[in-house]
PDB file of N, CA and C in Angstrom:
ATOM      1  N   UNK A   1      78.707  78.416 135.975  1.00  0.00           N
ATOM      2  CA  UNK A   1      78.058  79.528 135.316  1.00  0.00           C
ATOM      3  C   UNK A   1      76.700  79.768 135.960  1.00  0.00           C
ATOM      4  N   UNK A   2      76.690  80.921 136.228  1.00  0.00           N
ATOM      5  CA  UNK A   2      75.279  81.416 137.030  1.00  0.00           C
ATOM      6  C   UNK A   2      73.587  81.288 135.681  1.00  0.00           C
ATOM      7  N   UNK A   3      72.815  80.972 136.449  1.00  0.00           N
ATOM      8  CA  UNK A   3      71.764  80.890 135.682  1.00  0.00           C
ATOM      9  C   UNK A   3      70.773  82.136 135.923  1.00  0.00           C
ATOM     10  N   UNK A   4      70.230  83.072 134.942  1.00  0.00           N
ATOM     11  CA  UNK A   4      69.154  83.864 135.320  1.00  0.00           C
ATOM     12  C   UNK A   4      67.912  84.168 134.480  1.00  0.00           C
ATOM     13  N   UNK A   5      67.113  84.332 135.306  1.00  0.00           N
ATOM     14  CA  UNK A   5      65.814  83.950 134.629  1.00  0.00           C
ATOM     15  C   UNK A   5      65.931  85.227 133.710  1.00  0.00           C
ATOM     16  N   UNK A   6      65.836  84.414 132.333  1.00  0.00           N
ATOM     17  CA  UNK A   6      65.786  86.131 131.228  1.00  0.00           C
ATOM     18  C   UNK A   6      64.495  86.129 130.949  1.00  0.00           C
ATOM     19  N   UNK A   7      63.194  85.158 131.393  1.00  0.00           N
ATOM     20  CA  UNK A   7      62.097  86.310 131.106  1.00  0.00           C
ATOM     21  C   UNK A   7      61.546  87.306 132.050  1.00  0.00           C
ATOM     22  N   UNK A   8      62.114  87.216 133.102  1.00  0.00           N
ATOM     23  CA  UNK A   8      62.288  87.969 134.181  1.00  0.00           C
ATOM     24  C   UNK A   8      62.623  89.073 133.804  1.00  0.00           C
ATOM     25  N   UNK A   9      64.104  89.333 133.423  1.00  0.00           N
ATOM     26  CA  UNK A   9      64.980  90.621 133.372  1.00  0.00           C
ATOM     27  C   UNK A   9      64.149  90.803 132.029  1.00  0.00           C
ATOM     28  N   UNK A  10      63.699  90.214 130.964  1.00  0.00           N
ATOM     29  CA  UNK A  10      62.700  91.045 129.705  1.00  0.00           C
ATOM     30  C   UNK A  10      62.062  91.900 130.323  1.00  0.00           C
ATOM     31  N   UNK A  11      61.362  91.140 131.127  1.00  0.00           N
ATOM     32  CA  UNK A  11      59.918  91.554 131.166  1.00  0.00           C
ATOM     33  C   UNK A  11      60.319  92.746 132.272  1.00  0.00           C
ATOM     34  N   UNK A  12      61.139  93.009 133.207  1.00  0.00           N
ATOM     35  CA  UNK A  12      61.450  94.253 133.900  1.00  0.00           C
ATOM     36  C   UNK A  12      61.927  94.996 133.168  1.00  0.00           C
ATOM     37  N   UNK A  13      62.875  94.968 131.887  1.00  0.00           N
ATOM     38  CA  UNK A  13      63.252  96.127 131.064  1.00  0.00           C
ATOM     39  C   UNK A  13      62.290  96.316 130.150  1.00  0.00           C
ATOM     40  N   UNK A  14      61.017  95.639 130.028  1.00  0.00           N
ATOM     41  CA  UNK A  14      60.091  96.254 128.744  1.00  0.00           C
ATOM     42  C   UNK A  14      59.308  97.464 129.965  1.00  0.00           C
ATOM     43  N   UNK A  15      58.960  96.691 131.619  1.00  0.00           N
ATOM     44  CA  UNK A  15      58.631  97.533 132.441  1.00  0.00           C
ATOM     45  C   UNK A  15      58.989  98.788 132.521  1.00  0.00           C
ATOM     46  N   UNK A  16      60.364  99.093 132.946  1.00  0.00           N
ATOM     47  CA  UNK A  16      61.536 100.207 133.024  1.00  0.00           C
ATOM     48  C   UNK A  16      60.832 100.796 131.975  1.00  0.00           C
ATOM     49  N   UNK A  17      60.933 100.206 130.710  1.00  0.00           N
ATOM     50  CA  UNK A  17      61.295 100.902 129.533  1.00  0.00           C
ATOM     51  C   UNK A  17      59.538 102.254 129.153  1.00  0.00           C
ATOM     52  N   UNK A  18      58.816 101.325 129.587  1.00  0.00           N
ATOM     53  CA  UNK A  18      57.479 102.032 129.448  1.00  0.00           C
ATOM     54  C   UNK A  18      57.016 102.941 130.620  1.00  0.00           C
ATOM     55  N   UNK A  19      57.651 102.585 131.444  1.00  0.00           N
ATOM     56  CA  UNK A  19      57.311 103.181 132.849  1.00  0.00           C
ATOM     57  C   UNK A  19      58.170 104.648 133.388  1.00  0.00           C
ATOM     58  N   UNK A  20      59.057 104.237 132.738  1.00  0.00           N
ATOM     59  CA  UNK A  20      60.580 105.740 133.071  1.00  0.00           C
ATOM     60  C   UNK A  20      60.819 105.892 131.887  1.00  0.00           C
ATOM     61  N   UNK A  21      60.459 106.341 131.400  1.00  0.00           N
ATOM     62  CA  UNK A  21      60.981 106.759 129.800  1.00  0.00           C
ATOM     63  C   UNK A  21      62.239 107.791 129.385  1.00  0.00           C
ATOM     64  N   UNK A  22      61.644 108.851 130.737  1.00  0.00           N
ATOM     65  CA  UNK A  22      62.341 110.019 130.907  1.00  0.00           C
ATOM     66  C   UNK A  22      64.116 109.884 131.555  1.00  0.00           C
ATOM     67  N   UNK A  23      64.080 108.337 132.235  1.00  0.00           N
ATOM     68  CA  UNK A  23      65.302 107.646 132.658  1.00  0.00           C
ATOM     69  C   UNK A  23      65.820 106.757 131.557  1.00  0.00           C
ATOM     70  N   UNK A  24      64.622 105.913 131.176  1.00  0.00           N
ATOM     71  CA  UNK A  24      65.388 104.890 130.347  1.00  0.00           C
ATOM     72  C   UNK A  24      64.716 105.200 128.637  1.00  0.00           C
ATOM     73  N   UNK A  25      65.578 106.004 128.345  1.00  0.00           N
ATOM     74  CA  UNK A  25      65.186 106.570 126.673  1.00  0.00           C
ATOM     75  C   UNK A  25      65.047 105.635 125.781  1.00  0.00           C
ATOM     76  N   UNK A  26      65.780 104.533 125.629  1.00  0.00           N
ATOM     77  CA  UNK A  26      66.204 103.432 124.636  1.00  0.00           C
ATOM     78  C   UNK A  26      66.303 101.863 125.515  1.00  0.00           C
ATOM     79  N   UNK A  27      65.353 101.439 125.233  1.00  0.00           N
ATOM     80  CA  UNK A  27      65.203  99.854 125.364  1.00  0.00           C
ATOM     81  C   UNK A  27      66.435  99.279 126.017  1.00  0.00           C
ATOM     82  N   UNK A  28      67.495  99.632 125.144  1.00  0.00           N
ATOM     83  CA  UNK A  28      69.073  99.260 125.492  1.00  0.00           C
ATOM     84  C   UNK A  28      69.422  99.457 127.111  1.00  0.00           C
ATOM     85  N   UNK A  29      68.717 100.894 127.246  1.00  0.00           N
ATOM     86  CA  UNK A  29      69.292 101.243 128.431  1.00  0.00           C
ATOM     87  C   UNK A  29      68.728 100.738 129.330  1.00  0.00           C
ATOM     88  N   UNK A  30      67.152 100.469 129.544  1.00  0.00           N
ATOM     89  CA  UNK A  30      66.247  99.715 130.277  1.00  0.00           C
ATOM     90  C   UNK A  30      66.711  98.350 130.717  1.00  0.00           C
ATOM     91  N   UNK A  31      67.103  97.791 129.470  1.00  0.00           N
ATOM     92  CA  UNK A  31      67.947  96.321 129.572  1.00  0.00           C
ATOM     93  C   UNK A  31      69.229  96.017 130.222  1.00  0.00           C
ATOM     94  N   UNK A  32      70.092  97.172 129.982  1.00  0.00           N
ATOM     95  CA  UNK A  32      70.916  96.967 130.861  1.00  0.00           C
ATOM     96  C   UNK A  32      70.911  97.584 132.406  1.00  0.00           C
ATOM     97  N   UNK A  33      69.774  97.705 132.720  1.00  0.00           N
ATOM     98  CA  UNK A  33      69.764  98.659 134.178  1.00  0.00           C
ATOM     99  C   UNK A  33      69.288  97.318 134.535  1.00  0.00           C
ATOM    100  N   UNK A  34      68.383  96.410 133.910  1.00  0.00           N
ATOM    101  CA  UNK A  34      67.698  95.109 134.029  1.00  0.00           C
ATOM    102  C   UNK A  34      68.646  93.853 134.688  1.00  0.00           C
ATOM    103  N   UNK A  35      69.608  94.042 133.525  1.00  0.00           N
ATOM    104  CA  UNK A  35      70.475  92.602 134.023  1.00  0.00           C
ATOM    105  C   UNK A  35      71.670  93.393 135.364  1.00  0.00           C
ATOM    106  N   UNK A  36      71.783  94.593 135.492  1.00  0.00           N
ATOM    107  CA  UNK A  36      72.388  94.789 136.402  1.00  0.00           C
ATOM    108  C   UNK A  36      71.661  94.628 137.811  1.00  0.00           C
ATOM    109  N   UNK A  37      70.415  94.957 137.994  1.00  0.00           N
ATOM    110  CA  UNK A  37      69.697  94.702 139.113  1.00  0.00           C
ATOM    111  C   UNK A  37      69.393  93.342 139.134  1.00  0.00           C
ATOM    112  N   UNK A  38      69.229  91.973 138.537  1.00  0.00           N
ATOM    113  CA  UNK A  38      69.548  90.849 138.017  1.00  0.00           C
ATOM    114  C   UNK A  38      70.664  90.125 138.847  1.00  0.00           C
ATOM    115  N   UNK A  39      71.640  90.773 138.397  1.00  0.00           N
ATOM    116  CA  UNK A  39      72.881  90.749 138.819  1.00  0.00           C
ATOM    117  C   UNK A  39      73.215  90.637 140.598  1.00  0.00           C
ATOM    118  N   UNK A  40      72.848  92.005 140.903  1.00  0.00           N
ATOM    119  CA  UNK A  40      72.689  92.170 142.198  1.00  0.00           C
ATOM    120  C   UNK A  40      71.782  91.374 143.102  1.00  0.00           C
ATOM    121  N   UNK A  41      70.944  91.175 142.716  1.00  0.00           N
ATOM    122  CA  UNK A  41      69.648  90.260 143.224  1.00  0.00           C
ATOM    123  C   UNK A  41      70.524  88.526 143.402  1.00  0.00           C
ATOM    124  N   UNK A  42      71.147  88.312 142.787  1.00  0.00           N
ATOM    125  CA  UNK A  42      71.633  86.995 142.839  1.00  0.00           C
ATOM    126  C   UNK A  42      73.200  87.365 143.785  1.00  0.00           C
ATOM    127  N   UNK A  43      73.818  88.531 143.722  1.00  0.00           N
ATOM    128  CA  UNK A  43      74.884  88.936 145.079  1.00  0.00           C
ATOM    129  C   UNK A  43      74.405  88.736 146.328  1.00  0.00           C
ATOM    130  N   UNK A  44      73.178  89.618 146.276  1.00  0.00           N
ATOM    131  CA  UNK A  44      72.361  89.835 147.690  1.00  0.00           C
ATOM    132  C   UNK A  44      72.176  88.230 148.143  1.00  0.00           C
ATOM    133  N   UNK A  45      71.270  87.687 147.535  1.00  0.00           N
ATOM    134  CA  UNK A  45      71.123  85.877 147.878  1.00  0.00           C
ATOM    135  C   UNK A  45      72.440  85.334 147.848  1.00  0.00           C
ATOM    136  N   UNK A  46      73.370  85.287 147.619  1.00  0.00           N
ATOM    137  CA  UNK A  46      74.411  84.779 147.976  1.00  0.00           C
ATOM    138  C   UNK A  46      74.784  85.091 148.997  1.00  0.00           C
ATOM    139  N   UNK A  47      75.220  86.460 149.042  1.00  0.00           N
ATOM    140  CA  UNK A  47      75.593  86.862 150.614  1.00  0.00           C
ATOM    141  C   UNK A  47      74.718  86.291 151.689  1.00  0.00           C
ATOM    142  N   UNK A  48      73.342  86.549 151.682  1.00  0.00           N
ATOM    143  CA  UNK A  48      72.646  85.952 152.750  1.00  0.00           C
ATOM    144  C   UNK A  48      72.673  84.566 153.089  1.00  0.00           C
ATOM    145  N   UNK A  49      72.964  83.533 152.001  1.00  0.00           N
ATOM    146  CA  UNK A  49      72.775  82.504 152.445  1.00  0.00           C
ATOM    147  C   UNK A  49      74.638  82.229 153.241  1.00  0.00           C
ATOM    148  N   UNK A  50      75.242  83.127 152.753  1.00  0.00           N
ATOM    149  CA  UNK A  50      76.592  82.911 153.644  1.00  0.00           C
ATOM    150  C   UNK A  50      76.053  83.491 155.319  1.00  0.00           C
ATOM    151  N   UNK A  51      75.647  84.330 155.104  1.00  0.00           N
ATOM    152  CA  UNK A  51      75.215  85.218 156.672  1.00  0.00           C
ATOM    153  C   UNK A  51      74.362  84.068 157.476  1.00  0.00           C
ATOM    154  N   UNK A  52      73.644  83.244 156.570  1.00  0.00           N
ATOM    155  CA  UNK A  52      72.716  82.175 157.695  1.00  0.00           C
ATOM    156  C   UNK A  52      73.037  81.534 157.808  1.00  0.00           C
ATOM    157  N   UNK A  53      74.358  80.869 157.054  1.00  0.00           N
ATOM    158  CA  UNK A  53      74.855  79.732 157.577  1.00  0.00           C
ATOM    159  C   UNK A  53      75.884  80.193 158.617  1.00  0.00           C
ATOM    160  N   UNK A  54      77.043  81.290 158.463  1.00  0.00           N
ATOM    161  CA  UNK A  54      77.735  81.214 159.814  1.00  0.00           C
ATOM    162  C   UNK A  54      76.627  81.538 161.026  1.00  0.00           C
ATOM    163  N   UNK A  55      75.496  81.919 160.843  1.00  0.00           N
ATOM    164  CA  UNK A  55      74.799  82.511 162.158  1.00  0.00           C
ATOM    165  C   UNK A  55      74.070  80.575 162.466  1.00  0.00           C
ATOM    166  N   UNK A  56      73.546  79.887 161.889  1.00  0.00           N
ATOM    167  CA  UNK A  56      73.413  78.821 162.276  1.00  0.00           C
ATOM    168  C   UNK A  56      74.904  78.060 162.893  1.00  0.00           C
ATOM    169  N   UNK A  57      75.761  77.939 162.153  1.00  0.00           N
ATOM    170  CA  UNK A  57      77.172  77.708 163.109  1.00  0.00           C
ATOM    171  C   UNK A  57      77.477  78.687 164.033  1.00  0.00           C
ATOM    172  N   UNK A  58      77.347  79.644 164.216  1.00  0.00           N
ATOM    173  CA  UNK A  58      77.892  80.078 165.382  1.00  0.00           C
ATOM    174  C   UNK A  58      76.387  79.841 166.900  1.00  0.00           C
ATOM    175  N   UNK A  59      74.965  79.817 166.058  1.00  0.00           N
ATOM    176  CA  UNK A  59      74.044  79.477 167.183  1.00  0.00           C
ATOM    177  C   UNK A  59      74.420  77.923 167.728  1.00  0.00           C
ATOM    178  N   UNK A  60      75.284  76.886 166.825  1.00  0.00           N
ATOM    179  CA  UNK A  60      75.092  75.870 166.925  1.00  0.00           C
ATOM    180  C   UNK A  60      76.443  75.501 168.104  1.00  0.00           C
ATOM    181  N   UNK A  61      77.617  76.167 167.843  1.00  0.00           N
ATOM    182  CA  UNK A  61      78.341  76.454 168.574  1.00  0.00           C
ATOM    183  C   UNK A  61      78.110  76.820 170.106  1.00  0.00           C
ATOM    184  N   UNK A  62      76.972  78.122 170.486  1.00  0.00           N
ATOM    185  CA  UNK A  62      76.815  78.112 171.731  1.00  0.00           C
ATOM    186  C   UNK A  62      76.244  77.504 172.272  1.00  0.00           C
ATOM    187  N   UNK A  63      75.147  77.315 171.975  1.00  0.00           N
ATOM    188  CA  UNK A  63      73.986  75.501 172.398  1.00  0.00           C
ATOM    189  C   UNK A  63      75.320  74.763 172.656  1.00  0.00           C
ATOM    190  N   UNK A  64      76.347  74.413 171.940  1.00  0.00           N
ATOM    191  CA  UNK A  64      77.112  72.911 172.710  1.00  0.00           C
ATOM    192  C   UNK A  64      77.577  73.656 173.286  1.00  0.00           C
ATOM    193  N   UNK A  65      78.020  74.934 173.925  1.00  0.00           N
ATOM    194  CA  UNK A  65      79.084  75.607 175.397  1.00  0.00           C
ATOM    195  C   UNK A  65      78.014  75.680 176.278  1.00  0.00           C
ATOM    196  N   UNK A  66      77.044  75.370 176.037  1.00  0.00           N
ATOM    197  CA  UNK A  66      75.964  75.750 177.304  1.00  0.00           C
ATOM    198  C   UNK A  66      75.177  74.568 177.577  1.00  0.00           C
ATOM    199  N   UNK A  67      75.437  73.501 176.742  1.00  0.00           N
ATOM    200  CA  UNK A  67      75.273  72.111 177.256  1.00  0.00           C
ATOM    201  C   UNK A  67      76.471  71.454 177.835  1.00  0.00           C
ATOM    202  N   UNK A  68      77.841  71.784 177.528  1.00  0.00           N
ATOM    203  CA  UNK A  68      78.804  71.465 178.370  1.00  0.00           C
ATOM    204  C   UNK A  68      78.917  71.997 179.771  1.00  0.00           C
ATOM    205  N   UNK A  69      78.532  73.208 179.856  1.00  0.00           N
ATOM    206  CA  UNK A  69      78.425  73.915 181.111  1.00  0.00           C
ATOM    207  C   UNK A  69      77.516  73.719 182.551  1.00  0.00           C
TER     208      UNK A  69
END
């Protein structure tokens, strides 16, 4: 089960909520625009840490073809 910081996502939907009013009418809606960007923020870091590890295996890969060579 994923962990996320909820005073984080509060404290960005009380943000949202005071800041765009004209977007986010109702608290509710602020909150859930909150945990969805939340959401995404923990996709994005996942993906990347997949992207640096094959790019460290594949850098690690050519270093040994070019020390065999």
């Amino acid at each position: 089960m994923k962990r996320y910081d909820l005073s984080k996502i509060m404290k960005k939907a009380w943000a949202l909520f005071t800041n765009a009013r004209a977007k986010y009418p109702t608290f509710a809606d602020a909150l859930r625009k909150s945990w969805s960007m939340a959401k995404f923020e923990v996709k994005v870091a996942e993906e990347r840490q997949t992207i640096e590890a094959e790019t460290k295996a594949r850098e690690a890969k050519v270093r040994e073809e070019n020390e065999q060579a």
